[in-house]
PDB file of N, CA and C in Angstrom:
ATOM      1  N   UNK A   1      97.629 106.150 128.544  1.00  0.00           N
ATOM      2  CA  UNK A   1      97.433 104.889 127.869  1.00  0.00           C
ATOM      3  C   UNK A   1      98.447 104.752 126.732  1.00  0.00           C
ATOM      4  N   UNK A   2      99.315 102.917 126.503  1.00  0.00           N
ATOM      5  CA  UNK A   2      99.878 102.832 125.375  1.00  0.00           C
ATOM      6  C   UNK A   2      99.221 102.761 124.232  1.00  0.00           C
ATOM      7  N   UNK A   3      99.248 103.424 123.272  1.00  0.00           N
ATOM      8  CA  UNK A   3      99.439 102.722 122.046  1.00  0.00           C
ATOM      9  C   UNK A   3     100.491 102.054 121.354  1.00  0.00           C
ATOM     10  N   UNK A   4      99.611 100.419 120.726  1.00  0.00           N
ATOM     11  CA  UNK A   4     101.110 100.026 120.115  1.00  0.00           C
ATOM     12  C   UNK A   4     100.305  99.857 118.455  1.00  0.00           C
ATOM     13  N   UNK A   5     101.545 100.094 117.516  1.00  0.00           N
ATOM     14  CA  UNK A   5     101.353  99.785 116.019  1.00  0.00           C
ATOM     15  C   UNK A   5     101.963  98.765 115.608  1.00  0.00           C
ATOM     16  N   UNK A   6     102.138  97.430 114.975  1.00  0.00           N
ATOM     17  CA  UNK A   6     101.991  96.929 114.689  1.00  0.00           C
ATOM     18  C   UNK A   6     101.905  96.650 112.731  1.00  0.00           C
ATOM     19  N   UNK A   7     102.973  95.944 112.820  1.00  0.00           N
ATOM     20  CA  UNK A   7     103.236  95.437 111.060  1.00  0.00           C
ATOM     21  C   UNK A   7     104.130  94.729 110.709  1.00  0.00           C
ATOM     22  N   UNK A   8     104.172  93.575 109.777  1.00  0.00           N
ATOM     23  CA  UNK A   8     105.101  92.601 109.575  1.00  0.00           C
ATOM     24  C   UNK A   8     106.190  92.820 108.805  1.00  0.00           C
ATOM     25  N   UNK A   9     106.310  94.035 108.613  1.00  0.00           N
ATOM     26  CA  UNK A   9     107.890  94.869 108.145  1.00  0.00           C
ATOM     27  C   UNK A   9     108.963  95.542 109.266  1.00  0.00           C
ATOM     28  N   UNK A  10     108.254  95.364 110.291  1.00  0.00           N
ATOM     29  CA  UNK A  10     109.095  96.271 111.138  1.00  0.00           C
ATOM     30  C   UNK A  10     108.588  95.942 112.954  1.00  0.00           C
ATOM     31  N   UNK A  11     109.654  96.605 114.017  1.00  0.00           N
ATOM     32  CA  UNK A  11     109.292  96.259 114.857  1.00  0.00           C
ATOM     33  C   UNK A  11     108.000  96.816 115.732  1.00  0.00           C
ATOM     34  N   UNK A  12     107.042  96.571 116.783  1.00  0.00           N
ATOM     35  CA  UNK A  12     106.501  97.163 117.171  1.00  0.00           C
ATOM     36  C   UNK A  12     106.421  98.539 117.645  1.00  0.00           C
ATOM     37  N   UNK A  13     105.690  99.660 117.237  1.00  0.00           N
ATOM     38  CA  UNK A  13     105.666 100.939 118.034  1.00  0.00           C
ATOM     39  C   UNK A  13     105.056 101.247 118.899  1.00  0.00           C
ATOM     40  N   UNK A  14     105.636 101.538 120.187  1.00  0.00           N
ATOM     41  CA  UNK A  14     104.579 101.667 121.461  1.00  0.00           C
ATOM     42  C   UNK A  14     104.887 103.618 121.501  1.00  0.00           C
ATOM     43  N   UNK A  15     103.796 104.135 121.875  1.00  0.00           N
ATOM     44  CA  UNK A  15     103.992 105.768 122.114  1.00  0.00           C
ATOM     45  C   UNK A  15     102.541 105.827 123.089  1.00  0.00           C
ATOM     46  N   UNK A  16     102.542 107.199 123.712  1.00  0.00           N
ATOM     47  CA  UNK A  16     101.781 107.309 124.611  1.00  0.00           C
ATOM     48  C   UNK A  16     100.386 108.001 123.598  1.00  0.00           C
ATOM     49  N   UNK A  17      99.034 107.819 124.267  1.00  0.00           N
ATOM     50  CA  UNK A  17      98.376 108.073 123.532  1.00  0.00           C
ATOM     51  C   UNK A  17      97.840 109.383 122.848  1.00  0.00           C
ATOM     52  N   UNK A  18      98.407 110.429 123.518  1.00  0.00           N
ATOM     53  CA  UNK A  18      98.266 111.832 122.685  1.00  0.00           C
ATOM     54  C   UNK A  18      99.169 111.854 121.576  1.00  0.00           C
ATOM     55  N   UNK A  19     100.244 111.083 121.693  1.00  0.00           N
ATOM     56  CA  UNK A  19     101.614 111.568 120.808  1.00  0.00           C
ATOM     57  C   UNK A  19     101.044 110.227 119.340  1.00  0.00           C
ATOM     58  N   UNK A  20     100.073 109.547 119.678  1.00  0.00           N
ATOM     59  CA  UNK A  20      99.469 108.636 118.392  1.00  0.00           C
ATOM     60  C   UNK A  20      98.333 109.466 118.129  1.00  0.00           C
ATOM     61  N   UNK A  21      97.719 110.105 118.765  1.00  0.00           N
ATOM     62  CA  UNK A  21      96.828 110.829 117.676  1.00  0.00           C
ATOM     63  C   UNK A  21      97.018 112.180 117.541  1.00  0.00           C
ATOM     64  N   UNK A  22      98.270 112.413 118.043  1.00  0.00           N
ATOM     65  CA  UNK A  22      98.926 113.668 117.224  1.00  0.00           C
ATOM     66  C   UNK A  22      99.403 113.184 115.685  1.00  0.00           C
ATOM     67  N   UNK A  23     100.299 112.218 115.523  1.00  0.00           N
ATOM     68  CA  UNK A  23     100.764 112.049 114.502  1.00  0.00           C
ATOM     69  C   UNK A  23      99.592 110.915 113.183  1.00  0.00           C
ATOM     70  N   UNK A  24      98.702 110.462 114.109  1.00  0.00           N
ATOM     71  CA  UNK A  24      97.904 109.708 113.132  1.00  0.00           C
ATOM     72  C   UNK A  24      96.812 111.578 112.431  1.00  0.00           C
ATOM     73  N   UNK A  25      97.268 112.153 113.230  1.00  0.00           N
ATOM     74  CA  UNK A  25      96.367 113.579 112.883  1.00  0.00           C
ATOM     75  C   UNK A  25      97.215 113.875 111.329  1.00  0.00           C
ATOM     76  N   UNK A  26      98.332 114.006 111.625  1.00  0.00           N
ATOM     77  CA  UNK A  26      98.910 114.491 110.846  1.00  0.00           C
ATOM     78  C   UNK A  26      98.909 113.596 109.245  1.00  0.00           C
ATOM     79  N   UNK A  27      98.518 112.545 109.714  1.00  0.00           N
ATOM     80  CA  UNK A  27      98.381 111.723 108.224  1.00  0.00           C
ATOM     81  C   UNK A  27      96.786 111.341 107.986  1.00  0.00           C
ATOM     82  N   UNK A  28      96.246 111.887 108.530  1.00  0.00           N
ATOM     83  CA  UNK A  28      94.631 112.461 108.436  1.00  0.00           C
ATOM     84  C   UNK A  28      94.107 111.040 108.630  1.00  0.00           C
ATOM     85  N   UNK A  29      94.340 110.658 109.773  1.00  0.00           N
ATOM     86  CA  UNK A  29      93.481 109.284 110.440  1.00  0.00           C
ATOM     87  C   UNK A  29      93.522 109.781 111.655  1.00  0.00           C
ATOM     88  N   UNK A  30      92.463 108.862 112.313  1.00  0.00           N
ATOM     89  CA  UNK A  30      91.877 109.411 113.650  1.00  0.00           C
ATOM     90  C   UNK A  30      91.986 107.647 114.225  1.00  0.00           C
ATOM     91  N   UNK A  31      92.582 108.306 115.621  1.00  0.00           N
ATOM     92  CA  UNK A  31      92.700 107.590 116.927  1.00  0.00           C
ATOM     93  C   UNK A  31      91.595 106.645 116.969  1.00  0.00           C
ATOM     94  N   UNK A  32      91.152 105.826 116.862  1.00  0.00           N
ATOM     95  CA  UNK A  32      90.115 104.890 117.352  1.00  0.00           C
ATOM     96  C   UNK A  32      90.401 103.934 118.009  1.00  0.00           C
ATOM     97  N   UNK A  33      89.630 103.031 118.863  1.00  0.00           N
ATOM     98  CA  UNK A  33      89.814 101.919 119.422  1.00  0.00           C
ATOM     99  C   UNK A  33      90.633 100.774 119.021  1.00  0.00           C
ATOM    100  N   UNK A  34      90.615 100.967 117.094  1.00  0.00           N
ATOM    101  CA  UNK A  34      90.958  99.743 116.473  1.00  0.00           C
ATOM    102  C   UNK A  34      91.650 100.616 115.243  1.00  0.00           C
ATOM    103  N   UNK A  35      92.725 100.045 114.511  1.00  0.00           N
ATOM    104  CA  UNK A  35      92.685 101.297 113.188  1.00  0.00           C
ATOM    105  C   UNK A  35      93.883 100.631 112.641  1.00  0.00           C
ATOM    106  N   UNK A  36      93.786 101.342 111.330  1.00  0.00           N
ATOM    107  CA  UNK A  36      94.831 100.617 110.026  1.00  0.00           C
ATOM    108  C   UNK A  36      95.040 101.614 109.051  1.00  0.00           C
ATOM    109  N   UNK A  37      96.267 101.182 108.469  1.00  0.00           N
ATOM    110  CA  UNK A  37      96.989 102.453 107.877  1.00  0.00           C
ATOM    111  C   UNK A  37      97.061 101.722 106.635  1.00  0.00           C
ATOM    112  N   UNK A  38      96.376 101.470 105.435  1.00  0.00           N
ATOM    113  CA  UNK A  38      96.437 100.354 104.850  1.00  0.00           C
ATOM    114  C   UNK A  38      97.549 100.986 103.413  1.00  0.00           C
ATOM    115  N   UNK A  39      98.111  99.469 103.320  1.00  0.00           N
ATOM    116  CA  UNK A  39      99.570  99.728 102.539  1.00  0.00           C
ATOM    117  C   UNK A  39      99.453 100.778 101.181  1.00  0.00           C
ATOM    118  N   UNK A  40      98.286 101.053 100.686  1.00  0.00           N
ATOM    119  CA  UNK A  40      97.819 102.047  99.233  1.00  0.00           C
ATOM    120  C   UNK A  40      98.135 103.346 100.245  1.00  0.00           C
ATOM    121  N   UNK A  41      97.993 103.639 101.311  1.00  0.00           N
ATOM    122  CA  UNK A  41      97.863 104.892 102.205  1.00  0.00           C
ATOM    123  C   UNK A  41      98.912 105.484 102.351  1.00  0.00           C
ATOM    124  N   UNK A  42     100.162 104.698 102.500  1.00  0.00           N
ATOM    125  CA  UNK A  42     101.715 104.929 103.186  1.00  0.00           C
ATOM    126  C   UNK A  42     102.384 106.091 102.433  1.00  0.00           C
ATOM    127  N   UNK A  43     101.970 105.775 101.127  1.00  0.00           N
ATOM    128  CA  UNK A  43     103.052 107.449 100.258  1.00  0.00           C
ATOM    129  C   UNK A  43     102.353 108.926 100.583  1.00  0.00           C
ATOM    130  N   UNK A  44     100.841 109.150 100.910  1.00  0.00           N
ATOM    131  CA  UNK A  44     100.868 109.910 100.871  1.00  0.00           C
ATOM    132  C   UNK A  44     100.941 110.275 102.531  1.00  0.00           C
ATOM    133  N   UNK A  45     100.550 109.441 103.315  1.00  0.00           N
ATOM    134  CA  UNK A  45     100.837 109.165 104.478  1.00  0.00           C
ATOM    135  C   UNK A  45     102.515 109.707 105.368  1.00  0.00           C
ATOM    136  N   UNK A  46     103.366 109.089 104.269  1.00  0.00           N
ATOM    137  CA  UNK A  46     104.731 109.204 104.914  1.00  0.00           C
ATOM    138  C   UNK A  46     105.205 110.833 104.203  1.00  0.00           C
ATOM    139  N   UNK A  47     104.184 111.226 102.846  1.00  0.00           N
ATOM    140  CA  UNK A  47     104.665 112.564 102.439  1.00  0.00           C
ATOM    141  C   UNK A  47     104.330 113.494 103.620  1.00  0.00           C
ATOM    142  N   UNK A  48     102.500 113.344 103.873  1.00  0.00           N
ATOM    143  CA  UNK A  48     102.479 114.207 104.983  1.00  0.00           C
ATOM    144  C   UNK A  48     103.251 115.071 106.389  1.00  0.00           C
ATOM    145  N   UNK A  49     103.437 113.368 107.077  1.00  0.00           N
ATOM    146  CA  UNK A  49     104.596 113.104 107.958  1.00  0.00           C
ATOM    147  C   UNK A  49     105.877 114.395 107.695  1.00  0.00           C
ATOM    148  N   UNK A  50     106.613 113.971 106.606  1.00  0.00           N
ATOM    149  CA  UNK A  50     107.687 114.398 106.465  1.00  0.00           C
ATOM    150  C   UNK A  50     107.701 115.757 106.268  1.00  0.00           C
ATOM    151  N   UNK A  51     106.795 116.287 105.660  1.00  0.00           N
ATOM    152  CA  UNK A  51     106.331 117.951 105.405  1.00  0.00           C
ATOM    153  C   UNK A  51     106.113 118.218 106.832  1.00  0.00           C
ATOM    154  N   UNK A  52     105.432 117.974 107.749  1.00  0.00           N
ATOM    155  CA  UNK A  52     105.148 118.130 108.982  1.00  0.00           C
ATOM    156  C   UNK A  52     106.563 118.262 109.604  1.00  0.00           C
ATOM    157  N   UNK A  53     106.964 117.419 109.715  1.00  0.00           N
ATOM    158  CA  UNK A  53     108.977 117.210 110.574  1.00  0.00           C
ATOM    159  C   UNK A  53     109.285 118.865 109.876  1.00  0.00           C
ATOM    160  N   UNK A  54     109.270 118.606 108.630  1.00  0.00           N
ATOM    161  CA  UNK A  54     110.621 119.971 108.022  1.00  0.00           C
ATOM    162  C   UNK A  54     109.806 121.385 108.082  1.00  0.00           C
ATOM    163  N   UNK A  55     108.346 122.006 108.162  1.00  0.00           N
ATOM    164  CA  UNK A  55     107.724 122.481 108.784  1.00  0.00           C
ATOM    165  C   UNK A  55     108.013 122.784 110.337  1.00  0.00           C
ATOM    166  N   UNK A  56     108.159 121.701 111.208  1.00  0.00           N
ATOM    167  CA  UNK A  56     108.311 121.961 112.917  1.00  0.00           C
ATOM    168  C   UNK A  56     110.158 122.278 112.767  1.00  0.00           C
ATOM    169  N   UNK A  57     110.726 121.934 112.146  1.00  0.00           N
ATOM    170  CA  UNK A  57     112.364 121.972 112.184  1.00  0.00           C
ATOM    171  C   UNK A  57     112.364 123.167 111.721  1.00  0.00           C
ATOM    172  N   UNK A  58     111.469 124.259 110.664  1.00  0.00           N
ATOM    173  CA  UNK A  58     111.836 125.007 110.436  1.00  0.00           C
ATOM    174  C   UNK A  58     111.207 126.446 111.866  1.00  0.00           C
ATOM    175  N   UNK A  59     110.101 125.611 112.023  1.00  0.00           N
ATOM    176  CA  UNK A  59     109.606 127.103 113.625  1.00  0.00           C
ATOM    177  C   UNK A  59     110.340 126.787 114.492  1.00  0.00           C
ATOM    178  N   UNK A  60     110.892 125.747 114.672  1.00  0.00           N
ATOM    179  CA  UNK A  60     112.112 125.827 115.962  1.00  0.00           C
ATOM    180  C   UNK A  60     113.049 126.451 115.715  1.00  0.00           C
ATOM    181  N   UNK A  61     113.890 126.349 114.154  1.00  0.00           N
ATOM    182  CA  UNK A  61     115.059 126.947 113.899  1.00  0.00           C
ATOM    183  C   UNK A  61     114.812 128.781 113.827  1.00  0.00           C
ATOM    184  N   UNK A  62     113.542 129.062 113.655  1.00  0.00           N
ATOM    185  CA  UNK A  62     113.083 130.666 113.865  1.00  0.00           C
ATOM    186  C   UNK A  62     113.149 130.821 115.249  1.00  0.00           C
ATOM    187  N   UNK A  63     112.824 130.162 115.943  1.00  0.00           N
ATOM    188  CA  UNK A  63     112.225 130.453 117.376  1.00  0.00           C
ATOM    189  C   UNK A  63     113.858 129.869 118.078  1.00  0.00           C
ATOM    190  N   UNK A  64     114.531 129.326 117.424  1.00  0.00           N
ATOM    191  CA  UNK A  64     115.764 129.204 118.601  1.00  0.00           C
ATOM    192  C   UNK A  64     116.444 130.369 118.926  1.00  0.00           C
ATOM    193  N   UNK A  65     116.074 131.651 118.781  1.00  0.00           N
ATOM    194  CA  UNK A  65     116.853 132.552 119.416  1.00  0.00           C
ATOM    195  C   UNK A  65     116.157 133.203 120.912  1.00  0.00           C
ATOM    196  N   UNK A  66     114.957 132.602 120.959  1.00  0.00           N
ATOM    197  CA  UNK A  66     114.176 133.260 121.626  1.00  0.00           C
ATOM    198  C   UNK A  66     114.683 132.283 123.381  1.00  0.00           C
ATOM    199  N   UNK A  67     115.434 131.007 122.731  1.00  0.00           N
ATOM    200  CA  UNK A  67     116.350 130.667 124.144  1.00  0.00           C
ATOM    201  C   UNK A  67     117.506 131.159 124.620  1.00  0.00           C
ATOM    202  N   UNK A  68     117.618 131.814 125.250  1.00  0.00           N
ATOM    203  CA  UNK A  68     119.535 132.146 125.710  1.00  0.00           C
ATOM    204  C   UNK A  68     119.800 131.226 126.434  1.00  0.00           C
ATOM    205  N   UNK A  69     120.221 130.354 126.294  1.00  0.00           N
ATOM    206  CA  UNK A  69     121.345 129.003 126.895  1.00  0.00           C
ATOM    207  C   UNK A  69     122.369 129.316 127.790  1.00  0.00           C
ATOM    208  N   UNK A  70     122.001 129.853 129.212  1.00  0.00           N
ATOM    209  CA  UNK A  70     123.359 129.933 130.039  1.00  0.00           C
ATOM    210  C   UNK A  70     123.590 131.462 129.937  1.00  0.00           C
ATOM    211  N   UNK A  71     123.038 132.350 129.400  1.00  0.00           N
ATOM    212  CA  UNK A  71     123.031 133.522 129.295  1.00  0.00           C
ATOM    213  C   UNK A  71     122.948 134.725 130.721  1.00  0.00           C
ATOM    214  N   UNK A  72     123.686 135.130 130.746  1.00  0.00           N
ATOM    215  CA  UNK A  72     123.429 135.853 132.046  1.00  0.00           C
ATOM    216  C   UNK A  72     122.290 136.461 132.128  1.00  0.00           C
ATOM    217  N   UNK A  73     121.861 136.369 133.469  1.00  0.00           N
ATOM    218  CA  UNK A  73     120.263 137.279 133.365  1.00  0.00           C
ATOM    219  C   UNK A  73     118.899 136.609 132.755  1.00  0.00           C
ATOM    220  N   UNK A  74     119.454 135.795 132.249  1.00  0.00           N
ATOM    221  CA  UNK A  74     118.399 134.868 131.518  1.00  0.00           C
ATOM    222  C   UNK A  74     118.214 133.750 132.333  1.00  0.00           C
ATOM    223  N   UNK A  75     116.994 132.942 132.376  1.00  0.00           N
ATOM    224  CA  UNK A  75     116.558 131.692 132.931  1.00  0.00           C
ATOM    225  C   UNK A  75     117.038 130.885 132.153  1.00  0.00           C
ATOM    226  N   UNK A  76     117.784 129.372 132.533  1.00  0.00           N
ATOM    227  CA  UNK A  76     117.777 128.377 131.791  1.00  0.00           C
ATOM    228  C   UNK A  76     116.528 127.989 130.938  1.00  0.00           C
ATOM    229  N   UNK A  77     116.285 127.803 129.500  1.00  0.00           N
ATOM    230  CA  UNK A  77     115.407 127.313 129.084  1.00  0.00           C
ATOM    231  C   UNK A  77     115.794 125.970 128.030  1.00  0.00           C
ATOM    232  N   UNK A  78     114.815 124.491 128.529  1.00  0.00           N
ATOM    233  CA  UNK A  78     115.284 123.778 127.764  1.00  0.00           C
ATOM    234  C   UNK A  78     114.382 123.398 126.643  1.00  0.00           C
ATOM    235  N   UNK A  79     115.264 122.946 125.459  1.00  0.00           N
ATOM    236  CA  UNK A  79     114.564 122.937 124.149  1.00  0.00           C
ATOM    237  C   UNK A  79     113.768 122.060 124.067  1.00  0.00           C
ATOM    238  N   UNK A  80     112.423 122.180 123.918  1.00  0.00           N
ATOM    239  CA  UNK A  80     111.362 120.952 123.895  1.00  0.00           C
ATOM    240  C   UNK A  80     111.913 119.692 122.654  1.00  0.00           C
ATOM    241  N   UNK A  81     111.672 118.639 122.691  1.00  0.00           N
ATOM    242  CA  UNK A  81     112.147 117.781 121.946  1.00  0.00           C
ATOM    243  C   UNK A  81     111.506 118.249 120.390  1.00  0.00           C
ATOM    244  N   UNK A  82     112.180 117.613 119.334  1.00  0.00           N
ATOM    245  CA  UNK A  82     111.105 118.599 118.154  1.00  0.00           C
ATOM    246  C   UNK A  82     109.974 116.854 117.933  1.00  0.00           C
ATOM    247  N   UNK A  83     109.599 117.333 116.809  1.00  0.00           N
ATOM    248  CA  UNK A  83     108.603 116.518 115.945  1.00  0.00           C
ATOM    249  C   UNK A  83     109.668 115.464 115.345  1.00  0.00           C
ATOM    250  N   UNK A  84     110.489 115.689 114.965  1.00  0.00           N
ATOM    251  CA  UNK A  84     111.667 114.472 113.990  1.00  0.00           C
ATOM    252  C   UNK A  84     111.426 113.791 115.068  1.00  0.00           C
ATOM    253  N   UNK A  85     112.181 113.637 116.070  1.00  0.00           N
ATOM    254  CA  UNK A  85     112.679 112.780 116.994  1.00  0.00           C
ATOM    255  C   UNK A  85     111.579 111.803 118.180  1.00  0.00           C
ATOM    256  N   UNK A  86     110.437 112.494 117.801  1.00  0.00           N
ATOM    257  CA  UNK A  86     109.066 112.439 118.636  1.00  0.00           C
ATOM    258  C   UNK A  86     108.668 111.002 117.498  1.00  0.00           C
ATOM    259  N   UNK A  87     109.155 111.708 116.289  1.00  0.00           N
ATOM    260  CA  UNK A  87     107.815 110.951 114.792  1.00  0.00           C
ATOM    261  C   UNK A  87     108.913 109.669 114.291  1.00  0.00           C
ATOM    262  N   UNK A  88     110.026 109.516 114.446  1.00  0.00           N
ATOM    263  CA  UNK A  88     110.933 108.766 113.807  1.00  0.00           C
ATOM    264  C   UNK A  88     110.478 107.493 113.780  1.00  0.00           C
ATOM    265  N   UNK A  89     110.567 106.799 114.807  1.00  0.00           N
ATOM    266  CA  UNK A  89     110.095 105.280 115.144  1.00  0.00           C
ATOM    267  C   UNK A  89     108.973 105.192 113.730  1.00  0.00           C
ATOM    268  N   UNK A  90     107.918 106.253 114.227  1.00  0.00           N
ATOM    269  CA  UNK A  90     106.779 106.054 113.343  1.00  0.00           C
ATOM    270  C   UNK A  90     106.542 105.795 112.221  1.00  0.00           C
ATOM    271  N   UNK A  91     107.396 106.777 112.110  1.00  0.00           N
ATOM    272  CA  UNK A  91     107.960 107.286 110.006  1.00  0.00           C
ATOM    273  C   UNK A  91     108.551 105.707 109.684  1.00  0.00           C
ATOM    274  N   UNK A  92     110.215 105.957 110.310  1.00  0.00           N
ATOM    275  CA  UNK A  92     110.534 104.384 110.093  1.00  0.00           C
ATOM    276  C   UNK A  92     109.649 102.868 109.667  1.00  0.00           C
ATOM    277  N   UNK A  93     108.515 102.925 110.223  1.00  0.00           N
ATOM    278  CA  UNK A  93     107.668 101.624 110.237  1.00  0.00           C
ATOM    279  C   UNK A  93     106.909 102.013 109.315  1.00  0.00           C
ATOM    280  N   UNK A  94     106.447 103.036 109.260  1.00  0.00           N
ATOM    281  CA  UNK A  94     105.818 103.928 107.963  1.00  0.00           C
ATOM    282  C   UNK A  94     106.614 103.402 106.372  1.00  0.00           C
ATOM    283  N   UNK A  95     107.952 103.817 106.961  1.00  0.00           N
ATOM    284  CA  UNK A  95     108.659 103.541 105.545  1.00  0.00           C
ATOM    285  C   UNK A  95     108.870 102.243 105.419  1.00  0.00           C
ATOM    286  N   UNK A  96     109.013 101.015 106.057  1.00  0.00           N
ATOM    287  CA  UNK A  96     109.252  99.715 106.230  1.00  0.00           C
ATOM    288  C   UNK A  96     108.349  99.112 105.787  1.00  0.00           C
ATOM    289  N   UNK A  97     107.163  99.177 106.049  1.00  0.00           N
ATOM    290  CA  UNK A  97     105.545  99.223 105.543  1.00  0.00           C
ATOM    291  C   UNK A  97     105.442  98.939 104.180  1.00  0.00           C
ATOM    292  N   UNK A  98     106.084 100.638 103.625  1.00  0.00           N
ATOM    293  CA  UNK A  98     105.558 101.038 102.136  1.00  0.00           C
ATOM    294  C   UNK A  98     105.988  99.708 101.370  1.00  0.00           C
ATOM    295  N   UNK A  99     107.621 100.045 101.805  1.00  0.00           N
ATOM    296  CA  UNK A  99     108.981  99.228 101.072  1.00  0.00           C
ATOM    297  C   UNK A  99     108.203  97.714 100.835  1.00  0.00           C
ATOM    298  N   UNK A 100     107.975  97.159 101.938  1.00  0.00           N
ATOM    299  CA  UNK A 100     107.005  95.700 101.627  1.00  0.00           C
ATOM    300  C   UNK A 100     105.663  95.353 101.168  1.00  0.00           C
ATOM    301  N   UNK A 101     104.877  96.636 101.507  1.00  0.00           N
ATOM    302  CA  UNK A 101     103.106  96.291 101.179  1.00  0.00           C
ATOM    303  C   UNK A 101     102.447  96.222 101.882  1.00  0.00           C
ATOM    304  N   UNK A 102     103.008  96.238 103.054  1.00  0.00           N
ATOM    305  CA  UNK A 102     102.010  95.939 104.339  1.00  0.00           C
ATOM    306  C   UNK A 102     101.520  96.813 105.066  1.00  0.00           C
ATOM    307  N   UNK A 103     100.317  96.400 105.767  1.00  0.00           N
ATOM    308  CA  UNK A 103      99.625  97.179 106.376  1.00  0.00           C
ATOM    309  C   UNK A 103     100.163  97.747 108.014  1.00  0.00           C
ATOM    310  N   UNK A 104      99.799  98.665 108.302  1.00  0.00           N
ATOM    311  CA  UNK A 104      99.983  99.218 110.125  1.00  0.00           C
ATOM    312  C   UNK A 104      98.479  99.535 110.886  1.00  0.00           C
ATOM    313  N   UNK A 105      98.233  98.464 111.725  1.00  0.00           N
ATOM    314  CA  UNK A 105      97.466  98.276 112.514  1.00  0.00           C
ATOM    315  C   UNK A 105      97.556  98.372 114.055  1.00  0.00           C
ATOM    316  N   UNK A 106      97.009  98.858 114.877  1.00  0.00           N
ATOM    317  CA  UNK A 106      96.801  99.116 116.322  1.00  0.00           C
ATOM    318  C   UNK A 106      94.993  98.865 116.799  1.00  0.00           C
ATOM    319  N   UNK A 107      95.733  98.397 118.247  1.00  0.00           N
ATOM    320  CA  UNK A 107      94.189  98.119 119.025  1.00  0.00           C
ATOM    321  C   UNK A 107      93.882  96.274 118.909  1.00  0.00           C
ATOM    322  N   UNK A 108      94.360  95.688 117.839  1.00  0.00           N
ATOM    323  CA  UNK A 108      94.080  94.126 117.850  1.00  0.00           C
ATOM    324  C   UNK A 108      94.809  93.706 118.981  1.00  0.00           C
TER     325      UNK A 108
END
């Protein structure tokens, strides 16, 4: 199932629905039918977020040795996408949000 977010600062975010209540996890709101991120919420909201990204950037950058890339003897292994690139859109509308006042809503 899509989820889309929704706010008059920025364009719509559509993501699939584990990857919205992964990241609504991370800014300590929960997935519901209907839901709002209301504009007083966004700083500590987008702090969370961002601790989260540089947190996952830092266990990948530990754990990137544990791929050998083309290595003889070794299996190809490819790098799962990280959290930045998963959360960006999000963050972005997150930050677009703050910048104006407005709220982020999904499910209407």
């Amino acid at each position: 199932m899509l989820i889309t977010f929704k706010c008059r600062s920025a364009p719509d975010v559509v993501m699939l629905e584990n990857l919205a209540q992964y990241l609504l996890g991370i800014i300590g709101k929960r997935l519901g039918e209907r839901g709002v991120i209301n504009h007083d919420e966004l700083g500590v909201a987008i702090s969370k977020l961002e601790a989260a990204i540089v947190t996952d950037k830092q266990e990948r950058a530990e754990h990137e040795g544990h791929f050998h890339e083309n290595e003889e003897g070794h299996e190809h292994h490819e790098i799962p996408i990280g959290l930045a690139q998963r959360a960006f859109p999000f963050l972005d509308m997150l930050r677009a949000a703050q910048k104006e006042n407005t709220d982020i809503v999904w499910g209407i």
